[in-house]
Protein backbone atom coordinates (compact mmCIF):
# COMPACT_ATOMS: atom_id res chain seq x y z
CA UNK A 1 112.81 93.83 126.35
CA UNK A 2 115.20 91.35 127.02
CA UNK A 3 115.62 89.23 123.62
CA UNK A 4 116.82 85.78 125.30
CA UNK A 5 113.48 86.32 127.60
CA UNK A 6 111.71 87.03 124.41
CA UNK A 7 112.79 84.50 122.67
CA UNK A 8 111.85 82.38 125.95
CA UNK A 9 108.61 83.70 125.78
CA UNK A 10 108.01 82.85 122.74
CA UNK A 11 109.32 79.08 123.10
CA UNK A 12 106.15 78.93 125.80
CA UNK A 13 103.44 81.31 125.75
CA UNK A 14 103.51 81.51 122.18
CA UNK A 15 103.54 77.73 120.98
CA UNK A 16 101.32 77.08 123.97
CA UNK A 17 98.33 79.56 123.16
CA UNK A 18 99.11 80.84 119.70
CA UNK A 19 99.32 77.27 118.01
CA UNK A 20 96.74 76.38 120.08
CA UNK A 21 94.89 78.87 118.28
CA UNK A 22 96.32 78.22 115.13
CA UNK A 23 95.85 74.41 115.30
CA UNK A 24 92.00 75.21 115.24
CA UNK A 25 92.10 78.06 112.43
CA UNK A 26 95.35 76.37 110.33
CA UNK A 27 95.40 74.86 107.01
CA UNK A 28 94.05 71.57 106.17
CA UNK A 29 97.15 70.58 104.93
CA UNK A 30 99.97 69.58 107.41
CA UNK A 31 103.26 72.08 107.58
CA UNK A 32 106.42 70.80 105.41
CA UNK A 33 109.57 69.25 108.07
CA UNK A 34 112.46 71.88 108.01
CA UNK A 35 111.77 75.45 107.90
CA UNK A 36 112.91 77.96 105.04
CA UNK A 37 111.95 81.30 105.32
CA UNK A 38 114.49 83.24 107.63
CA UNK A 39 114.31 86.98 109.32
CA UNK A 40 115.15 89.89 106.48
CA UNK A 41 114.63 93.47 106.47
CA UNK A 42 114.37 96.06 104.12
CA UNK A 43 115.80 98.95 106.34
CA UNK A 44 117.75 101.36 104.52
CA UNK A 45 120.57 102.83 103.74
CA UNK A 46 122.76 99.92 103.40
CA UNK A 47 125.81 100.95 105.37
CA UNK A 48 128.67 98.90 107.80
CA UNK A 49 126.68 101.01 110.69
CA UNK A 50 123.10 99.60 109.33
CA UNK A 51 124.37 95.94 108.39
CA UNK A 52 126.18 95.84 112.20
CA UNK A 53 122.86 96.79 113.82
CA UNK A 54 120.91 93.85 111.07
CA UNK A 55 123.49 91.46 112.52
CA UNK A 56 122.84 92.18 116.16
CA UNK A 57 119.23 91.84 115.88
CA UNK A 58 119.41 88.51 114.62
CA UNK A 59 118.77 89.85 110.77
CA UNK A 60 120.01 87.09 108.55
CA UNK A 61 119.58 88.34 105.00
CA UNK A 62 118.41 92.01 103.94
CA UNK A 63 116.50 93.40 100.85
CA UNK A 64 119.26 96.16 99.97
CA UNK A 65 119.73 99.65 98.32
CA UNK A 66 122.94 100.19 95.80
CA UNK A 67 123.69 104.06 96.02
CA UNK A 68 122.36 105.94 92.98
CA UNK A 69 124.84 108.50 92.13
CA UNK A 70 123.05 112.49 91.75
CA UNK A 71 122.09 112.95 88.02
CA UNK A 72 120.74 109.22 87.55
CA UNK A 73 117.98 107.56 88.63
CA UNK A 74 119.63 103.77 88.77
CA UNK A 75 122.41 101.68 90.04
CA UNK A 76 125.33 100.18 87.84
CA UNK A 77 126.28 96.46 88.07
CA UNK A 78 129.25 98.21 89.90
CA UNK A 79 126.95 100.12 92.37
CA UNK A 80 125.04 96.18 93.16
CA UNK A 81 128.42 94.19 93.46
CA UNK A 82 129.88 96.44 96.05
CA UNK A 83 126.32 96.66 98.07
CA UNK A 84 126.99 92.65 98.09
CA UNK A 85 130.32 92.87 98.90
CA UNK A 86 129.96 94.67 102.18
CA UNK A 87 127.25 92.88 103.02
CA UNK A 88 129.03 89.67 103.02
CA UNK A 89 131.66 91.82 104.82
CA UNK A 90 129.14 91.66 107.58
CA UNK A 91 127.77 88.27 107.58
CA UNK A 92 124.24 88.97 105.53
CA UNK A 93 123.04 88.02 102.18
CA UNK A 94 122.07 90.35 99.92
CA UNK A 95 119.03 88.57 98.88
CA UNK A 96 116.95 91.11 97.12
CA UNK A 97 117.34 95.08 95.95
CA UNK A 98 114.67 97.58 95.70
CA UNK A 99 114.09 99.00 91.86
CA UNK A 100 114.42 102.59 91.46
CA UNK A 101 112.07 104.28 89.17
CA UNK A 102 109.06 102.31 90.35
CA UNK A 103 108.86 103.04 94.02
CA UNK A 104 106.20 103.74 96.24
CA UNK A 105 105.90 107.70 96.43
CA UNK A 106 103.12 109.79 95.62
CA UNK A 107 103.52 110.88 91.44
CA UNK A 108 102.81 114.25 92.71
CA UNK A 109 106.14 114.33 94.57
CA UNK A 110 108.59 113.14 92.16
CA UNK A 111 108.92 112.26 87.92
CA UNK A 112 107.74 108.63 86.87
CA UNK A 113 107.62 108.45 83.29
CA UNK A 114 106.80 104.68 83.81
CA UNK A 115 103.28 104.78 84.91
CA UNK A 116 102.96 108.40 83.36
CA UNK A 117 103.17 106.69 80.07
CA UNK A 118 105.42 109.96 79.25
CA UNK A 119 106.89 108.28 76.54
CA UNK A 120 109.61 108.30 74.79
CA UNK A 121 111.29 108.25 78.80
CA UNK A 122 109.52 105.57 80.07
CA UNK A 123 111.22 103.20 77.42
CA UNK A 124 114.40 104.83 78.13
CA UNK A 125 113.81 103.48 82.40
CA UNK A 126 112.65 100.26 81.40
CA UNK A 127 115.62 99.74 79.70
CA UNK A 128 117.27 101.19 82.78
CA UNK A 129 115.76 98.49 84.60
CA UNK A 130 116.32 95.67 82.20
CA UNK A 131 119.95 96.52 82.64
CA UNK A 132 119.70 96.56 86.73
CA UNK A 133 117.83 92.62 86.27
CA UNK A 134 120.83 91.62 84.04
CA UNK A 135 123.12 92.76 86.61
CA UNK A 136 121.35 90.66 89.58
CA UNK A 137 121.65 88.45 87.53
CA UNK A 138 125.94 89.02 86.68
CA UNK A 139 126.03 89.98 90.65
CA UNK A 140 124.36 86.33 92.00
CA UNK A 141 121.49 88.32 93.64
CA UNK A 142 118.21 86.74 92.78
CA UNK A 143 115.20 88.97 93.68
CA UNK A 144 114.49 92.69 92.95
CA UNK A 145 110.91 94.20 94.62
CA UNK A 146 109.19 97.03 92.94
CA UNK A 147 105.91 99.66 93.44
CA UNK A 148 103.05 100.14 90.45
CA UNK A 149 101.65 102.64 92.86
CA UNK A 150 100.79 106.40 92.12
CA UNK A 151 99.07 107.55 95.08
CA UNK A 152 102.09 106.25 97.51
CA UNK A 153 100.93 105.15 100.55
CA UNK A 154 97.92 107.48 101.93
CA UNK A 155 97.16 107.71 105.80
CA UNK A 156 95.22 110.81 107.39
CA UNK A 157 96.81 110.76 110.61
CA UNK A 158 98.42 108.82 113.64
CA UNK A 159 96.66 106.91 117.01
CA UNK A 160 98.33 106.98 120.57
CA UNK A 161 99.23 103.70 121.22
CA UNK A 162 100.87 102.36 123.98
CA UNK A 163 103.80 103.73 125.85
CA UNK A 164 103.55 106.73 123.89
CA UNK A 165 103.84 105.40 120.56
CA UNK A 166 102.22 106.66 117.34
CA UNK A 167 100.25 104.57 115.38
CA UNK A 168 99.86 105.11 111.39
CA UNK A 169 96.43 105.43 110.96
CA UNK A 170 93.94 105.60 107.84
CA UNK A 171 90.29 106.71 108.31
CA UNK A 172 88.64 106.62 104.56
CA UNK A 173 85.56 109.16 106.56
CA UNK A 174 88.96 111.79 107.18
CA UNK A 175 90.64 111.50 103.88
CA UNK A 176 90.65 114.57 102.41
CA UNK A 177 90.93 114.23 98.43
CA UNK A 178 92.71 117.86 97.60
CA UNK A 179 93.69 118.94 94.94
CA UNK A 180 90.86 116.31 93.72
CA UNK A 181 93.59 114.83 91.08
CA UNK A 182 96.84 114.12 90.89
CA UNK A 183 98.97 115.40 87.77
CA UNK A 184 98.47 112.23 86.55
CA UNK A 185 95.23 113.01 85.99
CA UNK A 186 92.30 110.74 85.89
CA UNK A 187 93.38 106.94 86.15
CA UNK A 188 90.38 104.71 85.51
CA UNK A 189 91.55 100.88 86.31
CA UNK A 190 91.52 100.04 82.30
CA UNK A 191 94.40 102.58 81.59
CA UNK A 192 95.95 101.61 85.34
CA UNK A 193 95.83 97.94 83.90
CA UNK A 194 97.27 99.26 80.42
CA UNK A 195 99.73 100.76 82.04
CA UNK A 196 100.53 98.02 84.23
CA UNK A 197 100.88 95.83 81.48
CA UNK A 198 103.17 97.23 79.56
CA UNK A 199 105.76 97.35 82.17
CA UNK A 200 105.44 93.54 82.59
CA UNK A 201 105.51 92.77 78.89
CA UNK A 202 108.71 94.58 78.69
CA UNK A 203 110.21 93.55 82.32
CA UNK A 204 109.18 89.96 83.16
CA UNK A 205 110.88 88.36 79.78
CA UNK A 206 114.27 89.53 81.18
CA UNK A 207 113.81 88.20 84.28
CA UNK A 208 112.41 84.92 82.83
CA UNK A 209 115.80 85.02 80.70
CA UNK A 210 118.42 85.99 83.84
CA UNK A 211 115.97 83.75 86.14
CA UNK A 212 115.57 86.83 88.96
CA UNK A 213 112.13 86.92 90.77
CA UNK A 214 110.28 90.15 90.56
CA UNK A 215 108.46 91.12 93.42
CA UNK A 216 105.50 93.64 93.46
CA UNK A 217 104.01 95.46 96.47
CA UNK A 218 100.11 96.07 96.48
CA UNK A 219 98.77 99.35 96.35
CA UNK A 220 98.55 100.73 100.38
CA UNK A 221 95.92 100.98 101.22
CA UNK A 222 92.92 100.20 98.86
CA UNK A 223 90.26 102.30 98.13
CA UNK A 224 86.24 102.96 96.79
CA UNK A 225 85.95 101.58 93.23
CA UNK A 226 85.73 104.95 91.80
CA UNK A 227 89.10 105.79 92.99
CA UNK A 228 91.02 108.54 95.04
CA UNK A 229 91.87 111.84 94.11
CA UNK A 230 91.14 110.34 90.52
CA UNK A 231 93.38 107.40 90.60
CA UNK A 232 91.78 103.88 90.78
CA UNK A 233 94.15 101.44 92.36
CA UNK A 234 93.93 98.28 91.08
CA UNK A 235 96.13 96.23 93.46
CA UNK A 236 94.46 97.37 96.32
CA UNK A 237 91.53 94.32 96.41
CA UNK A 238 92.95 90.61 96.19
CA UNK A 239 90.81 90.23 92.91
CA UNK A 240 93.37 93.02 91.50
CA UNK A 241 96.57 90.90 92.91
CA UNK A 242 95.14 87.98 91.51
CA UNK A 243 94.14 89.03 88.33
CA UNK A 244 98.12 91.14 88.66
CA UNK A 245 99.98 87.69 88.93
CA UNK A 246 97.87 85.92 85.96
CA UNK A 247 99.44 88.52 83.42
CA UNK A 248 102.61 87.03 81.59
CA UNK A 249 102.60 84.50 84.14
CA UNK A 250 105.79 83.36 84.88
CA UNK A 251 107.75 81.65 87.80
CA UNK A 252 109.54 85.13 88.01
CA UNK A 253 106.55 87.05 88.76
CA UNK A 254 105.17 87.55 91.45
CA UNK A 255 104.16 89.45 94.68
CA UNK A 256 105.87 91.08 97.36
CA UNK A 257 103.53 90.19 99.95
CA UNK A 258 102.56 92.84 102.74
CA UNK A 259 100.47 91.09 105.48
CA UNK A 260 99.29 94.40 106.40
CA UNK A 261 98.58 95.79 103.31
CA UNK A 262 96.38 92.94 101.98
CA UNK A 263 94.67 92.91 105.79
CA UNK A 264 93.80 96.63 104.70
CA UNK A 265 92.05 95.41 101.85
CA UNK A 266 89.41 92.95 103.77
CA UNK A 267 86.52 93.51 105.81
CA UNK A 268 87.34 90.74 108.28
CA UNK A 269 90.95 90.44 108.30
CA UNK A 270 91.80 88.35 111.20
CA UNK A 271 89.70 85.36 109.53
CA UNK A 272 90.22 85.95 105.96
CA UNK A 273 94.33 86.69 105.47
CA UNK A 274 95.26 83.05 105.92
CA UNK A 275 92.43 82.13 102.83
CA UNK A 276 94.39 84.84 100.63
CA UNK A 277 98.53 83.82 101.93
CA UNK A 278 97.03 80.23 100.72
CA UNK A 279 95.95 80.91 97.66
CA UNK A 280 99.22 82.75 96.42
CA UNK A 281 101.45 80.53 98.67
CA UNK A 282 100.42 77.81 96.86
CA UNK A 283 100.91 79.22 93.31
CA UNK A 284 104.91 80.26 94.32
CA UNK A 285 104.05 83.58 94.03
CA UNK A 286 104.43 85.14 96.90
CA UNK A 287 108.43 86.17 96.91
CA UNK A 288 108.99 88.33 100.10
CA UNK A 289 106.87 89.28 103.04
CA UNK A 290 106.03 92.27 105.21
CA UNK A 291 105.09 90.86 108.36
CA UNK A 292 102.89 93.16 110.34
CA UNK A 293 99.91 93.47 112.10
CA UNK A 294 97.04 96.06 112.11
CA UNK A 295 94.10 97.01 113.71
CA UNK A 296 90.48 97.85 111.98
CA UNK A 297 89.52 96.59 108.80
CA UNK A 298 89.30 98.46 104.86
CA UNK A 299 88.77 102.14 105.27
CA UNK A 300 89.71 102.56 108.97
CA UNK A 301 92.79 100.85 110.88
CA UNK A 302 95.96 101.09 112.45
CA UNK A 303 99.34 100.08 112.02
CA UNK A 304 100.33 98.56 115.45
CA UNK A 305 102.96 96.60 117.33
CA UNK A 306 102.88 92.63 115.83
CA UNK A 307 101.99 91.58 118.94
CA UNK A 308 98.99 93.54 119.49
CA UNK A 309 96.70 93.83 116.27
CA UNK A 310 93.56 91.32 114.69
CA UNK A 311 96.02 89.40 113.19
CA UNK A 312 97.05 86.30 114.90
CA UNK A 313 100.98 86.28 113.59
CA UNK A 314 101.56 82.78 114.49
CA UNK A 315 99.04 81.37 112.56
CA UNK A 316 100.14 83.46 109.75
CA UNK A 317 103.79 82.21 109.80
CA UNK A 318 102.21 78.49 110.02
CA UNK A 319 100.27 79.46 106.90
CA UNK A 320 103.35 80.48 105.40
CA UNK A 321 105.22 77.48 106.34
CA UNK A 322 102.24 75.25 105.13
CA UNK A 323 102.88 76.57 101.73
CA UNK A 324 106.79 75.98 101.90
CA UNK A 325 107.51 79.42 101.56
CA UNK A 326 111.49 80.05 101.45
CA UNK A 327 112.06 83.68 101.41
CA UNK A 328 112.23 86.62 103.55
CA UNK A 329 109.90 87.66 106.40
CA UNK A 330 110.59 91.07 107.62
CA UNK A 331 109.17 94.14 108.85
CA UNK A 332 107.70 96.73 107.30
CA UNK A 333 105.43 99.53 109.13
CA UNK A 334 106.56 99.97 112.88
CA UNK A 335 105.09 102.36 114.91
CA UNK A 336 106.93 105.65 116.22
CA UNK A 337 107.56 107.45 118.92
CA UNK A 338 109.48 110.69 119.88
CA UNK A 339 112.37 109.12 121.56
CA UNK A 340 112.54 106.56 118.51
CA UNK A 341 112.80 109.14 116.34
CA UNK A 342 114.20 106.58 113.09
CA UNK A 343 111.71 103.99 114.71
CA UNK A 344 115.15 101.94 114.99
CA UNK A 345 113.94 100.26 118.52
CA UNK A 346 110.24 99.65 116.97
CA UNK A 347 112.22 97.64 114.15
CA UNK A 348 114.31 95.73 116.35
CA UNK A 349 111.22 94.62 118.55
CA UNK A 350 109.87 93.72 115.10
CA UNK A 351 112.48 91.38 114.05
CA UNK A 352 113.46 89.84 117.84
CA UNK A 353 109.42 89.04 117.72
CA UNK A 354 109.78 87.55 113.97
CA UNK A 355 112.74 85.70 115.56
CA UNK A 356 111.44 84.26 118.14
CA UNK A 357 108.41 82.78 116.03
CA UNK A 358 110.70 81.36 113.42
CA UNK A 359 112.20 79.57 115.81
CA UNK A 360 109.04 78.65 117.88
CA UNK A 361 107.51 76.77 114.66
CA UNK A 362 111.10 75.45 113.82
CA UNK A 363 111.07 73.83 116.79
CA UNK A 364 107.55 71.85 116.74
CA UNK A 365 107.26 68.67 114.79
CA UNK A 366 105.32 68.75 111.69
């Protein structure tokens, strides 16, 4: 699609029926004057051919990804200051890095003495990671985001969509649970909370002391109380994010917050996401977002175009802009489709459509 008729589009239709819409759902309170938050992405790898197609897509600032050399599992200061330097090279701020050694992937797939508790290595990474917060800190970038997650991000299969797109789907009814545990073993949400709270203790005083913002993704997606495949995932209900942010509270703690992760975790999520982006809005802790949309509800959706899903998207950037947020907003999820093959057209439609709301609620008076 053209983006200048996009962004057209989205200067009528969309501040003519979706703030209608969102005048009669919105927050009480009335949206700040000028507008902060600003189009990001988290797309990876960070390279001059990945920052040129950020810039041309409107992409103002990214969350990036320093190289890590084979035989380590972190980046240097040195690694971080030349990921900043050629993204300046390219007109984007490098306003956030993603943490090795707590990342999203299933534990089955890959070593994490972290949440393991396979001591003494996990001390040895968080030490690794104190270091990479110090040197955000040395390098003038302010945010890092990070995973707690041992399950990585379960789905059972994908949904023809339209045009021949493939739509991420989970189905709680399909999920197969084999081999019934993980080798973490079982992970009842007392020792997930143990563990959970060690890392903080140990993490969240450096970044009180080099003033970087940690940023935490839920778990994706949540499931039954008793667990899956033996692991109980904690931050997969708001009560768990909530209860998440209150430990070692801090102005440096926080949550990096996927719209379509925590829509996963409701019943109704079309009517109750703004109640949740309000309550952590409004407590600073919500540090970056995922914007995307899904269809369904908890235990059986799918991950669709932002356009298209329950979610009304314009309501939720109002909601955001209600509670002054000033960070990123990017995608996350797109879907895919065989001629797509790195989903790099499903991203761009993402961010000209993230675009072209920005600068629809930019443009109306508050």
């Amino acid at each position: 699609m053209d983006r200048r008729k996009f962004i057209a589009a989205c200067g009528t239709g969309v501040t003519l029926a979706g703030l209608d819409r969102a005048a009669a759902a919105g927050p009480a309170e009335s949206p700040p004057g000028k507008l902060k938050m600003h189009l990001g992405t988290q797309l990876g790898p960070t390279t001059p051919e990945m920052l040129d197609y950020f810039k041309r897509h409107g992409v103002e600032a990214i969350c990036g990804w320093p190289p890590i050399l084979p035989g380590r599992g972190y980046w240097t200061r040195e690694d971080l200051e030349r990921t900043r330097d050629l993204c300046t090279t390219h007109g984007i701020a490098l306003e956030m890095v993603g943490l090795p050694l707590v990342c999203s992937g299933n534990i089955d797939r890959g070593h994490d003495a972290i949440l393991l508790a396979d001591d003494p290595q996990r001390d040895r990474d968080l030490e690794q990671i104190q270091r990479m917060i110090a040197a955000c800190a040395q390098a003038g970038v302010p945010a890092v985001k990070y995973n707690v997650s041992l399950l990585g991000v379960l789905r059972t299969g994908t949904t023809l969509g339209r045009g021949g797109s493939r739509y991420s789907t989970w189905r709680l009814g399909d999920a197969k649970q084999e081999p019934p545990l993980t080798r973490a073993g079982r992970i009842t949400e007392e020792l997930f909370w143990q563990r959970i709270t060690y890392f903080l203790e140990r993490v969240i005083p450096v970044c009180n002391q080099y003033k970087i913002r940690a940023a935490c993704h839920p778990h994706d997606p949540g499931v039954p109380p008793q667990g899956f495949r033996g692991v109980c995932c904690v931050l997969g209900t708001v009560d768990g994010l909530k209860r998440f942010v209150s430990i070692q509270e801090s102005p440096y703690h926080g949550l990096n917050f996927c719209v379509g992760t925590v829509a996963e975790m409701l019943r109704n999520p079309g009517r109750e996401i703004h109640e949740v982006i309000r309550y952590f809005g409004q407590r600073k802790k919500i540090f970056n977002i995922h914007f995307r949309n899904i269809r369904g509800h908890r235990d059986d959706f799918r991950e669709v175009y932002p356009d298209e899903g329950d979610l009304d998207m314009v309501q939720v950037a109002r909601d955001l802009q209600a509670v002054d947020y000033p960070y990123m907003v990017m995608p996350d999820h797109v879907p895919s489709h065989p001629a797509d093959p790195r989903s790099l057209q499903a991203f761009a439609y993402a961010q000209g459509y993230i675009k072209g709301v920005l600068q629809t609620l930019a443009a109306v008076p508050s």
